[in-house]
N, C-alpha and C. Protein backbone atom coordinates (compact mmCIF):
# COMPACT_ATOMS: atom_id res chain seq x y z
N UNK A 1 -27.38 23.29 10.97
CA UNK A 1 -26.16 22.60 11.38
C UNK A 1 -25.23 23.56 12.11
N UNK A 2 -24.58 23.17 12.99
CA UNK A 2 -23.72 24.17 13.82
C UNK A 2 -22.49 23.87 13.38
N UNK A 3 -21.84 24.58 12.90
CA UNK A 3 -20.39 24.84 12.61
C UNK A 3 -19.26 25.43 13.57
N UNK A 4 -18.24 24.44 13.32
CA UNK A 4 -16.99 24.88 14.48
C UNK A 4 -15.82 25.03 12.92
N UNK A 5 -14.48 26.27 13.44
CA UNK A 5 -13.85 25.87 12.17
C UNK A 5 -12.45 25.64 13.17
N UNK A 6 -11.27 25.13 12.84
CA UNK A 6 -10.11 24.83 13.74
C UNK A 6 -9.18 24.88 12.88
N UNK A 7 -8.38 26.14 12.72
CA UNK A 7 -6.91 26.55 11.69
C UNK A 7 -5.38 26.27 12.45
N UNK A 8 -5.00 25.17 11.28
CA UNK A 8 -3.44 24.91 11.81
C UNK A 8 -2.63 25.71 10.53
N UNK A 9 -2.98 27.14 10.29
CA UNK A 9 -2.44 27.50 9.18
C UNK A 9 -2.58 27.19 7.67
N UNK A 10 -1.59 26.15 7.35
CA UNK A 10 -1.68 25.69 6.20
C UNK A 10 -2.91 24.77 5.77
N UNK A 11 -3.73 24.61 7.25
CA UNK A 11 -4.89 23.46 6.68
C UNK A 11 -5.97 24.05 7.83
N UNK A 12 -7.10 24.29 7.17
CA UNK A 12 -8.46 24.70 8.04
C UNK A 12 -9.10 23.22 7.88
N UNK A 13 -10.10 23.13 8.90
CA UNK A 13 -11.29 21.90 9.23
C UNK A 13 -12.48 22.69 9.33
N UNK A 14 -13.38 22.86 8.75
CA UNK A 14 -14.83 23.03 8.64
C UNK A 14 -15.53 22.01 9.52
N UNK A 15 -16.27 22.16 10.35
CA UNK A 15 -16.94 21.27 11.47
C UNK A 15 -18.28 21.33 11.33
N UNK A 16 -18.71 20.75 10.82
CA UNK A 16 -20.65 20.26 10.99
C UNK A 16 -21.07 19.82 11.34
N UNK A 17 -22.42 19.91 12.29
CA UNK A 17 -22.51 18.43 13.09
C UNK A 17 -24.12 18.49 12.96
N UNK A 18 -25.18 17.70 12.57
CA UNK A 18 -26.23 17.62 12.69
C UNK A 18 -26.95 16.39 14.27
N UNK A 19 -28.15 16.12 14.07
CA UNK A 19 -28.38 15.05 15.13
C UNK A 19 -27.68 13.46 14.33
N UNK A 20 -27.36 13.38 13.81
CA UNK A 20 -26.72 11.78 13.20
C UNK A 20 -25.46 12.31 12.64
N UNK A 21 -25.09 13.06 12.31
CA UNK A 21 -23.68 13.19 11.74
C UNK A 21 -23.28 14.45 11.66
N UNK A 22 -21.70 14.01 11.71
CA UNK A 22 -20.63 15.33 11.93
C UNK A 22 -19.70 15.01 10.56
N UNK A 23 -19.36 16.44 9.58
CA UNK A 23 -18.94 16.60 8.33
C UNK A 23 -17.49 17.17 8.85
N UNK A 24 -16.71 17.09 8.37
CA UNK A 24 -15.49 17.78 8.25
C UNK A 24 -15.07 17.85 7.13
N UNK A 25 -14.55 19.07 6.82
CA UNK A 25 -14.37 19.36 5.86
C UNK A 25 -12.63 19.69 5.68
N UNK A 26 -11.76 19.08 4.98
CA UNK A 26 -10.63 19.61 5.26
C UNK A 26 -9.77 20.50 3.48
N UNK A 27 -9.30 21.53 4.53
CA UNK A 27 -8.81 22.62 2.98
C UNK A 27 -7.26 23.15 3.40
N UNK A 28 -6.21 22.27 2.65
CA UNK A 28 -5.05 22.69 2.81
C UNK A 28 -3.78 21.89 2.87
N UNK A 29 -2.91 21.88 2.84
CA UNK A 29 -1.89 21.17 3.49
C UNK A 29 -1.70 20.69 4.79
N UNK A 30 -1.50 19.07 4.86
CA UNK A 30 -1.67 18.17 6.31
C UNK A 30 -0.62 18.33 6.65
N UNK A 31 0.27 19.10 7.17
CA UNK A 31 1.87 18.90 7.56
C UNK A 31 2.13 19.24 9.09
N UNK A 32 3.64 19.99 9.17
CA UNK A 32 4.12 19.69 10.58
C UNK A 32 3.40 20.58 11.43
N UNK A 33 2.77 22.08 10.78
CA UNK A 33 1.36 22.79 11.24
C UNK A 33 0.13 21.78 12.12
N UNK A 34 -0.11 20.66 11.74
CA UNK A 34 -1.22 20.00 11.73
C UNK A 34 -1.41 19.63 13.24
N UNK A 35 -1.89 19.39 14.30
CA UNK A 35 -1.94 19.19 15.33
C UNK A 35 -3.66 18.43 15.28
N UNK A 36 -3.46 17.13 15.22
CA UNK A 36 -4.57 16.14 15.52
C UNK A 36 -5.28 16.30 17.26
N UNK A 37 -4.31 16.53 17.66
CA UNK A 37 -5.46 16.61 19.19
C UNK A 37 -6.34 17.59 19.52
N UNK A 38 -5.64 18.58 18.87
CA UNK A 38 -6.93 19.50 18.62
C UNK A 38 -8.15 19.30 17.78
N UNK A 39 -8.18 19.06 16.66
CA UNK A 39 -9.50 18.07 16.06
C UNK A 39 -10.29 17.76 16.88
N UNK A 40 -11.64 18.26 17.31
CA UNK A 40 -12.87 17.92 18.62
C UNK A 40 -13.17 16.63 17.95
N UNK A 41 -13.19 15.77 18.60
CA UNK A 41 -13.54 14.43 18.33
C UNK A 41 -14.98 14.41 18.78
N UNK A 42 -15.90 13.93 17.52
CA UNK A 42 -17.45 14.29 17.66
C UNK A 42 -18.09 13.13 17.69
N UNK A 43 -18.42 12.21 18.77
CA UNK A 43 -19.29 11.09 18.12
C UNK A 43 -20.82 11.08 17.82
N UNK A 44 -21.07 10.91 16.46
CA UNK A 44 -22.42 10.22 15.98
C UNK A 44 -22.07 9.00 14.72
N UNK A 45 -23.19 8.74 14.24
CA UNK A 45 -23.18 7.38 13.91
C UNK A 45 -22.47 7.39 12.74
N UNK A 46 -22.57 8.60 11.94
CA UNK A 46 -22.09 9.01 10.62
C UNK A 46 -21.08 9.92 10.61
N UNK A 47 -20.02 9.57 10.23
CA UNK A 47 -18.80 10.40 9.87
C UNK A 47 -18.36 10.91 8.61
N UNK A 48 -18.26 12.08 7.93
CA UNK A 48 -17.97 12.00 6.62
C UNK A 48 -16.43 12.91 6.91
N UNK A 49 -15.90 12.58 6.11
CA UNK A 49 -14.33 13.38 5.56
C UNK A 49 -14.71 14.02 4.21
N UNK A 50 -14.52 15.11 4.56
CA UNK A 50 -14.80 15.72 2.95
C UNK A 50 -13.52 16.43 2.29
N UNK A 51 -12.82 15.95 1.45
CA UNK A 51 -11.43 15.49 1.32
C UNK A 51 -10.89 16.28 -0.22
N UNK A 52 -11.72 17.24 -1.03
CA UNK A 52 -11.20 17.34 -1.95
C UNK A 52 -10.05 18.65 -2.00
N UNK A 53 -10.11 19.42 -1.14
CA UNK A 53 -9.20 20.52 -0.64
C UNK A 53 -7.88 20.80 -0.54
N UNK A 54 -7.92 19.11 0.41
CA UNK A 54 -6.57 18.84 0.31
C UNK A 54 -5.46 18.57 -0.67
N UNK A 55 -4.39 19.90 -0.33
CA UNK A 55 -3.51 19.82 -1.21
C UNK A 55 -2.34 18.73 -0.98
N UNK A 56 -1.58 18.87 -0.16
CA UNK A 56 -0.60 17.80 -0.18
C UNK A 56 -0.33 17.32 1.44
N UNK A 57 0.41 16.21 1.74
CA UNK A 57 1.02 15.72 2.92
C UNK A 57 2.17 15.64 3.17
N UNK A 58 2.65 15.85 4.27
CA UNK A 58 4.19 15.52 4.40
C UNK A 58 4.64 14.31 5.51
N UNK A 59 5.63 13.88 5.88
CA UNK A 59 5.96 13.19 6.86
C UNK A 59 5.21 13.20 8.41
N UNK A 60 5.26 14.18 8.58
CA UNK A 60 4.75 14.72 10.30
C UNK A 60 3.62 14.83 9.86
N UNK A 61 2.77 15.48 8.84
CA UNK A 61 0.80 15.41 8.48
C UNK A 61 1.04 14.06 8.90
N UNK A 62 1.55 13.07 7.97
CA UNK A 62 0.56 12.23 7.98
C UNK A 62 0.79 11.19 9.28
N UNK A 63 1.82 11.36 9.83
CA UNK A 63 1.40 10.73 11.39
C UNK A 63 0.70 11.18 12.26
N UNK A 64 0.32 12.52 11.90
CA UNK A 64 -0.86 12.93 12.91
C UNK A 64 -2.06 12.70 12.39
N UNK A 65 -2.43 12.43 11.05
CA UNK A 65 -3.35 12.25 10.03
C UNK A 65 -4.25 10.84 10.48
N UNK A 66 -2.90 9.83 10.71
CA UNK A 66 -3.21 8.52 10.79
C UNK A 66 -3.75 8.63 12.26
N UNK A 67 -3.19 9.22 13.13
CA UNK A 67 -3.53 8.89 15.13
C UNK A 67 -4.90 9.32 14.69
N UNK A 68 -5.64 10.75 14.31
CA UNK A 68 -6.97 10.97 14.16
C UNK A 68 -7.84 10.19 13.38
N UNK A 69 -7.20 9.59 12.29
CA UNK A 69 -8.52 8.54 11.66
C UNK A 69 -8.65 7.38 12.71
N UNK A 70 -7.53 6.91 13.28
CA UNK A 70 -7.92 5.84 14.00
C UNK A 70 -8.79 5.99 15.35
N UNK A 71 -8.79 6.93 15.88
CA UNK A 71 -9.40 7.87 17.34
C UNK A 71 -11.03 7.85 16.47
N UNK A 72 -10.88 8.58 15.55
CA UNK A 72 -12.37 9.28 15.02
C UNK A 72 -12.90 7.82 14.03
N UNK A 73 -12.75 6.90 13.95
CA UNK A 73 -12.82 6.22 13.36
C UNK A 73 -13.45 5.25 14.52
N UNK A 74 -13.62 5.16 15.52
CA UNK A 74 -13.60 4.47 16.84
C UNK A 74 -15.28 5.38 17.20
N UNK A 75 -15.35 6.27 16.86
CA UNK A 75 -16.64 6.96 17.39
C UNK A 75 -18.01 7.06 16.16
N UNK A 76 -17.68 6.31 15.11
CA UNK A 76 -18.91 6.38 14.39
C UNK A 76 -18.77 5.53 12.88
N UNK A 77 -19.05 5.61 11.94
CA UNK A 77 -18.95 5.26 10.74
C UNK A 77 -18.20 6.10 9.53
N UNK A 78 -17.13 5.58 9.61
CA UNK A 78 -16.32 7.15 8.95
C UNK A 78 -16.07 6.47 7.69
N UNK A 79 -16.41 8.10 6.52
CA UNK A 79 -16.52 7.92 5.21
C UNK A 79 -15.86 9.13 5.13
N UNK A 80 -15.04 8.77 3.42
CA UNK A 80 -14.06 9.49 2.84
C UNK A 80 -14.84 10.19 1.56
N UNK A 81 -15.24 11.30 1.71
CA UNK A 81 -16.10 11.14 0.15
C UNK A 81 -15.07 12.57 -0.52
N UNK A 82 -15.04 12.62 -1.93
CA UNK A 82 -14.40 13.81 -2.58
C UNK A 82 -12.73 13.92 -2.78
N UNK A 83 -12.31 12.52 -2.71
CA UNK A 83 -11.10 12.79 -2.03
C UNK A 83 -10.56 12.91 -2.77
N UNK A 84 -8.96 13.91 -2.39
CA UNK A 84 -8.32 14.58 -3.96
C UNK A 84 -7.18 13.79 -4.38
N UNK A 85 -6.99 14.14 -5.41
CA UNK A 85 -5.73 13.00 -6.02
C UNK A 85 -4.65 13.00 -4.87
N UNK A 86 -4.56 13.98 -4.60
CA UNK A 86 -3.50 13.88 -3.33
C UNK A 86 -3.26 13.01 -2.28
N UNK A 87 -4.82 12.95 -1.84
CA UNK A 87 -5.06 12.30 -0.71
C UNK A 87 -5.15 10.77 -1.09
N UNK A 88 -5.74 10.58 -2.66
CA UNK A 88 -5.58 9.03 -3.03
C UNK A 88 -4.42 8.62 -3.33
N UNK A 89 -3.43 9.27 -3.53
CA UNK A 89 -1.81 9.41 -3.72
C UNK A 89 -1.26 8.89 -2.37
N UNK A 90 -1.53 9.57 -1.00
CA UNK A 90 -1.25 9.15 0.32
C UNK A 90 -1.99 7.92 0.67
N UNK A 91 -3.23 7.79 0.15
CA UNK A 91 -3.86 6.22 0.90
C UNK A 91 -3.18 5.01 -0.12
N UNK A 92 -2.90 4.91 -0.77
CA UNK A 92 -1.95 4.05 -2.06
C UNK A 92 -0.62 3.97 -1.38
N UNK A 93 0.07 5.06 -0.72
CA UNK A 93 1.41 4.57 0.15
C UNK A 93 1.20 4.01 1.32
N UNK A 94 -0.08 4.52 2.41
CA UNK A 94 0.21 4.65 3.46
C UNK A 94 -1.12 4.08 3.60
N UNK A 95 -1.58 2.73 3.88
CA UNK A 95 -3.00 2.60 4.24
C UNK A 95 -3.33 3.22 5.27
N UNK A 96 -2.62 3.11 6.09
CA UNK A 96 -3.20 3.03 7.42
C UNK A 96 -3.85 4.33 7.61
N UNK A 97 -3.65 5.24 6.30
CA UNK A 97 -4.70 6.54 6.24
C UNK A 97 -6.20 6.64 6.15
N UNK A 98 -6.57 4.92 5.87
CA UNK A 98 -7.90 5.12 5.76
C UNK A 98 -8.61 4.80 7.43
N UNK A 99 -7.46 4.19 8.22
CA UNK A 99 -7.88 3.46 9.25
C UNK A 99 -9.24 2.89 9.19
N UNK A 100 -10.73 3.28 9.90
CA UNK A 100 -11.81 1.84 9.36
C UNK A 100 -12.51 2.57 8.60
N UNK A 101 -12.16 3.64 7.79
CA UNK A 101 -12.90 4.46 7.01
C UNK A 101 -13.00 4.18 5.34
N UNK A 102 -13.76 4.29 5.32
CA UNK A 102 -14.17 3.73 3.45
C UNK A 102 -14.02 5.04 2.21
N UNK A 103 -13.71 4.80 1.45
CA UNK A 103 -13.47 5.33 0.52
C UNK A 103 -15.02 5.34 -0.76
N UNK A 104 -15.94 6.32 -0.29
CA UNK A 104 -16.87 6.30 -1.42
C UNK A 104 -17.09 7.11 -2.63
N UNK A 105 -16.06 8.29 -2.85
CA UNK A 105 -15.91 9.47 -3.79
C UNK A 105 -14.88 9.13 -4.02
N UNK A 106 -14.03 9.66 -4.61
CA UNK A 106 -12.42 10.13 -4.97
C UNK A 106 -12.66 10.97 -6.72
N UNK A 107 -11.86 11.82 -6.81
CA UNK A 107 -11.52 12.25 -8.07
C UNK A 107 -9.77 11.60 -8.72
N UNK A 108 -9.78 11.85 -10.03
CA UNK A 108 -8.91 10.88 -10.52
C UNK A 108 -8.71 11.63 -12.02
N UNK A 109 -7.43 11.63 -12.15
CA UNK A 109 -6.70 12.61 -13.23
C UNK A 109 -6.89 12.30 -14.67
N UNK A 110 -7.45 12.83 -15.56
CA UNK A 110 -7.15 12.76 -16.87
C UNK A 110 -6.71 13.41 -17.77
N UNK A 111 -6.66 13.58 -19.01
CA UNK A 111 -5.97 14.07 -19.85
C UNK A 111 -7.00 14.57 -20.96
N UNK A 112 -7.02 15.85 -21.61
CA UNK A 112 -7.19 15.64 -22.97
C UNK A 112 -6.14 16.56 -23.56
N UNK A 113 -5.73 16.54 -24.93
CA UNK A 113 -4.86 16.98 -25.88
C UNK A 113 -5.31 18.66 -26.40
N UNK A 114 -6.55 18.83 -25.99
CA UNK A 114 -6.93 20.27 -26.33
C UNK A 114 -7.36 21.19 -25.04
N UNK A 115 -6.82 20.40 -24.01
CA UNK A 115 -7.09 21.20 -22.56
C UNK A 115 -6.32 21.16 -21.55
N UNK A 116 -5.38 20.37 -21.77
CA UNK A 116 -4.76 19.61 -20.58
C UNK A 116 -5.16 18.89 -19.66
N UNK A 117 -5.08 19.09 -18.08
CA UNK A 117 -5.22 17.53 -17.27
C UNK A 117 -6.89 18.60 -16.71
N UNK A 118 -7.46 17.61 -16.03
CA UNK A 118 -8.57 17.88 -15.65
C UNK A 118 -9.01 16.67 -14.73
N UNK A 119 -9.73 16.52 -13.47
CA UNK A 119 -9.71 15.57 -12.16
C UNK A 119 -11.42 15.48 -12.62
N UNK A 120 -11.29 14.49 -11.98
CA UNK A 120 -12.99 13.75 -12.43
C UNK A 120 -13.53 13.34 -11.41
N UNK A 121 -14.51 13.76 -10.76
CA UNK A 121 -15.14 13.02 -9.56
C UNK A 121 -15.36 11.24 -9.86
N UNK A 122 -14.81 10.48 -9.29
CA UNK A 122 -15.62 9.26 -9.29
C UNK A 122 -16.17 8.44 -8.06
N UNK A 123 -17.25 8.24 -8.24
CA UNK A 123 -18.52 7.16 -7.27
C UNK A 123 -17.96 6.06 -7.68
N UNK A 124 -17.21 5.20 -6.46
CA UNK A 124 -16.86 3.86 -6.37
C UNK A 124 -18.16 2.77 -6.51
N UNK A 125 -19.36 3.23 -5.64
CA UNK A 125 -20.46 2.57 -5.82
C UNK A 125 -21.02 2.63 -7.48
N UNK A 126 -20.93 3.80 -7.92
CA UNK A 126 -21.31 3.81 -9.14
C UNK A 126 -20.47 3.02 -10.39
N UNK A 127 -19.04 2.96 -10.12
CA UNK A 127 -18.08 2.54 -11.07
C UNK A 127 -17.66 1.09 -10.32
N UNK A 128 -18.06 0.75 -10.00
CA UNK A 128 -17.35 -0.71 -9.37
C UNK A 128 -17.10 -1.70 -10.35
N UNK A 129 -17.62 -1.69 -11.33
CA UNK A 129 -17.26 -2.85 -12.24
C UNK A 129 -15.82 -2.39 -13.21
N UNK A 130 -15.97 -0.64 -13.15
CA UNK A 130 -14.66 -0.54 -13.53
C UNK A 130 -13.46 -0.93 -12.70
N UNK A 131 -13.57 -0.75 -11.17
CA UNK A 131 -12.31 -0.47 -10.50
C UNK A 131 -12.00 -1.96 -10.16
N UNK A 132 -13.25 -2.95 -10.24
CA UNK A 132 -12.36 -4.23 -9.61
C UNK A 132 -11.53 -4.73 -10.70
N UNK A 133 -11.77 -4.16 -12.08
CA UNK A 133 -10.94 -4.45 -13.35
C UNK A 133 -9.55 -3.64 -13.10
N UNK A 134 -9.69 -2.83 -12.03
CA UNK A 134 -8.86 -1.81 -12.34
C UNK A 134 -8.56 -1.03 -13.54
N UNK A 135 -9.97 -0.83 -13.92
CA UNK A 135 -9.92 0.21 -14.83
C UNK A 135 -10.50 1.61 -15.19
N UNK A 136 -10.19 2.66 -15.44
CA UNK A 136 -10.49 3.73 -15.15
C UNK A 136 -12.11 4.45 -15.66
N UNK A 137 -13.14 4.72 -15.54
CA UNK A 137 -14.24 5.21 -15.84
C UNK A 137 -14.04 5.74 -17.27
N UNK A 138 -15.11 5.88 -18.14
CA UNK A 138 -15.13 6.88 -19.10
C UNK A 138 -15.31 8.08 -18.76
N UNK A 139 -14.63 9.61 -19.40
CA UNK A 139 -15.18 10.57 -19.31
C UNK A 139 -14.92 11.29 -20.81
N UNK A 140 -15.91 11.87 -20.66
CA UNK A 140 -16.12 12.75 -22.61
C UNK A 140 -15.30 14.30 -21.68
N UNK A 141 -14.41 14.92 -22.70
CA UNK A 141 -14.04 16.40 -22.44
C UNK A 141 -15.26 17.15 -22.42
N UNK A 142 -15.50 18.08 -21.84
CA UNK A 142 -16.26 19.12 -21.78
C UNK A 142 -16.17 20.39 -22.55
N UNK A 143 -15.21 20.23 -23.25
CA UNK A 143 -14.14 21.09 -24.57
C UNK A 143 -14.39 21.03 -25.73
N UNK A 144 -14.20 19.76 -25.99
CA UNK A 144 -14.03 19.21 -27.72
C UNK A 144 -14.75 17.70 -27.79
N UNK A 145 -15.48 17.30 -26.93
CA UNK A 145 -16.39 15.99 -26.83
C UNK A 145 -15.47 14.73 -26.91
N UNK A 146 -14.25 14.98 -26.83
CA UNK A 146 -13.21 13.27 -26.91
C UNK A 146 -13.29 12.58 -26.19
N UNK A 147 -12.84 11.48 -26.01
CA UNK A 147 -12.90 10.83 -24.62
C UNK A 147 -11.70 11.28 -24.10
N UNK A 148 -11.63 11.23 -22.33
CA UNK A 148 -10.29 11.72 -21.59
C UNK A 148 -9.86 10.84 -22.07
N UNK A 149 -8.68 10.82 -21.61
CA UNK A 149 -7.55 9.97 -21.36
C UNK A 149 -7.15 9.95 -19.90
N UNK A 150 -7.04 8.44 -19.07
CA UNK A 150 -6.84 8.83 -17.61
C UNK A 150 -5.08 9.12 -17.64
N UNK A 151 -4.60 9.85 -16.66
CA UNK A 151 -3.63 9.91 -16.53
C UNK A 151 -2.60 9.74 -15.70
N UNK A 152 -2.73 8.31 -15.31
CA UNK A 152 -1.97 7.89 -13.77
C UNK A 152 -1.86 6.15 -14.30
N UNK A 153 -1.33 5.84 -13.81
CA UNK A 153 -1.14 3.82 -14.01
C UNK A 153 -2.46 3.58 -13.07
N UNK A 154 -3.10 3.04 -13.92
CA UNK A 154 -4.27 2.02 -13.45
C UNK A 154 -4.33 1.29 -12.39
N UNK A 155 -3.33 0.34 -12.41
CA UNK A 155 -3.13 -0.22 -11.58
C UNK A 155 -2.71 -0.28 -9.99
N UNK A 156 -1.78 1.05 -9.94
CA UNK A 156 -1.37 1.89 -8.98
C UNK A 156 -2.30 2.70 -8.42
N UNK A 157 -2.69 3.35 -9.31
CA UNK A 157 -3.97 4.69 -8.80
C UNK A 157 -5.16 3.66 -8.14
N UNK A 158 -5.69 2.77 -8.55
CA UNK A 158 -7.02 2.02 -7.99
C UNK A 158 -6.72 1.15 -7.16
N UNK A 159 -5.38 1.14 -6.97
CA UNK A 159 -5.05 0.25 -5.20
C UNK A 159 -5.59 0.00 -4.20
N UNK A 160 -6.10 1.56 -3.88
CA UNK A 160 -7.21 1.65 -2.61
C UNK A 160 -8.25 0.69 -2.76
N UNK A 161 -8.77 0.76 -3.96
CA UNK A 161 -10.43 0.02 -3.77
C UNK A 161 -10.38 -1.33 -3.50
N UNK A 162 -8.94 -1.74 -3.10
CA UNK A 162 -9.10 -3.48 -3.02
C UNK A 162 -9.61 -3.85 -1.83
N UNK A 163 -9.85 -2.76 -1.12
CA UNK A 163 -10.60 -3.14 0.46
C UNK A 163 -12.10 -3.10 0.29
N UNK A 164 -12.37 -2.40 -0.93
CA UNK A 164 -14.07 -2.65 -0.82
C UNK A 164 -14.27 -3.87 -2.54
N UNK A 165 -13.13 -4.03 -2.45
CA UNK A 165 -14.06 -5.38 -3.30
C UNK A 165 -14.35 -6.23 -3.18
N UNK A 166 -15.44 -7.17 -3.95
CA UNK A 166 -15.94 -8.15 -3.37
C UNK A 166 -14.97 -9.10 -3.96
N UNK A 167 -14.57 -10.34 -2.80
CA UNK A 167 -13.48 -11.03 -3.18
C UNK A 167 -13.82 -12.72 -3.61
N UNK A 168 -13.13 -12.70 -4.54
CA UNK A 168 -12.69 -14.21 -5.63
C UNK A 168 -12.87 -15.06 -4.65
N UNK A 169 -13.75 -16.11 -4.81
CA UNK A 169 -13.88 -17.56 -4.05
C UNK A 169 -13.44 -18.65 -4.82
C-alpha cells in the first residue's frame, strides 16, 4: 500500500491507498489548524475513515470536517470505522458529519468501580439488536470480571445509529 501523510499540526492524516480502497487514518485535534482542501481527494470504490485518534473538534474543524466528508463522500463508499467517543459526541450534534458515510465501529464509554472509565470498541453490525433498543452492549471488566457499567445516556449516545436502522412499518 502506498502511503501519503498530510500534517495540519494538531491533526495528522495517514493516507493508504490500495487498487479498491483508500484508508485514512486521522490522529489529533480537527480545529482552526485543519485545512480540508488539502486532504488529496482519492477516488476508489471503498473509503474507510479510521477515526479512533481523534481527540476533539472545534467550531472551524468541524466546518471544514463537514465540506470534506461531503466532497470525499461523492468519490466512493465512505465508512467510519473506530470512531472515538469524541467523534460520536460530534456526529450526535452535528449530522451532517457523517455526510453519506456510515458508521460501522465506534467505541463507547464505560465504567467500572475498581478501574475507572474504559472505551469499548463496538460493531454496529454485530450489536444491532442492542442499539435499535438503544441499548448499550455488555462488557465484563478485564480487572475484576464485573460487568461495565456504560457511561453516557443511552439514548443520546446511540442517536447516530438511527440512520442505519431498519425502520417500523
Amino acid at each position: 500500500m502506498a502511503t501519503n501523510t498530510v500534517d495540519f499540526g494538531n491533526l495528522t492524516i495517514e493516507i493508504q491507498q490500495s487498487a479498491n480502497e483508500v484508508v485514512y487514518r486521522f490522529c489529533g485535534e480537527v480545529d482552526e489548524h485543519f485545512r480540508q482542501r488539502e486532504v488529496p481527494r482519492i477516488a476508489k470504490p471503498n473509503i474507510t475513515f479510521i477515526l479512533e485518534d481523534v481527540a476533539t473538534f472545534n467550531s472551524c474543524g468541524i466546518r471544514e470536517w463537514i465540506y470534506l466528508v461531503r466532497e470525499i463522500g461523492d468519490l466512493g463508499s465512505l465508512r467510519f470505522t473506530r470512531c472515538s467517543v469524541a467523534m460520536i459526541d460530534q456526529i450526535n450534534m452535528v449530522p451532517d458529519s457523517l455526510g453519506k458515510g456510515v458508521v460501522e465501529s465506534f467505541f463507547a464509554p464505560y465504567y467500572c468501580g475498581c478501574g475507572g472509565e474504559v472505551n469499548r470498541l463496538i460493531s454496529v453490525a454485530d450489536s444491532l439488536s442492542h442499539l435499535v433498543s438503544k441499548h448499550a452492549p455488555e462488557f465484563k471488566c478485564e480487572n475484576c470480571g464485573n460487568t461495565l457499567e456504560f457511561d453516557a445516556l443511552e439514548e443520546s449516545y446511540f442517536l447516530f445509529t438511527e440512520a442505519v436502522m431498519p425502520k417500523a412499518s
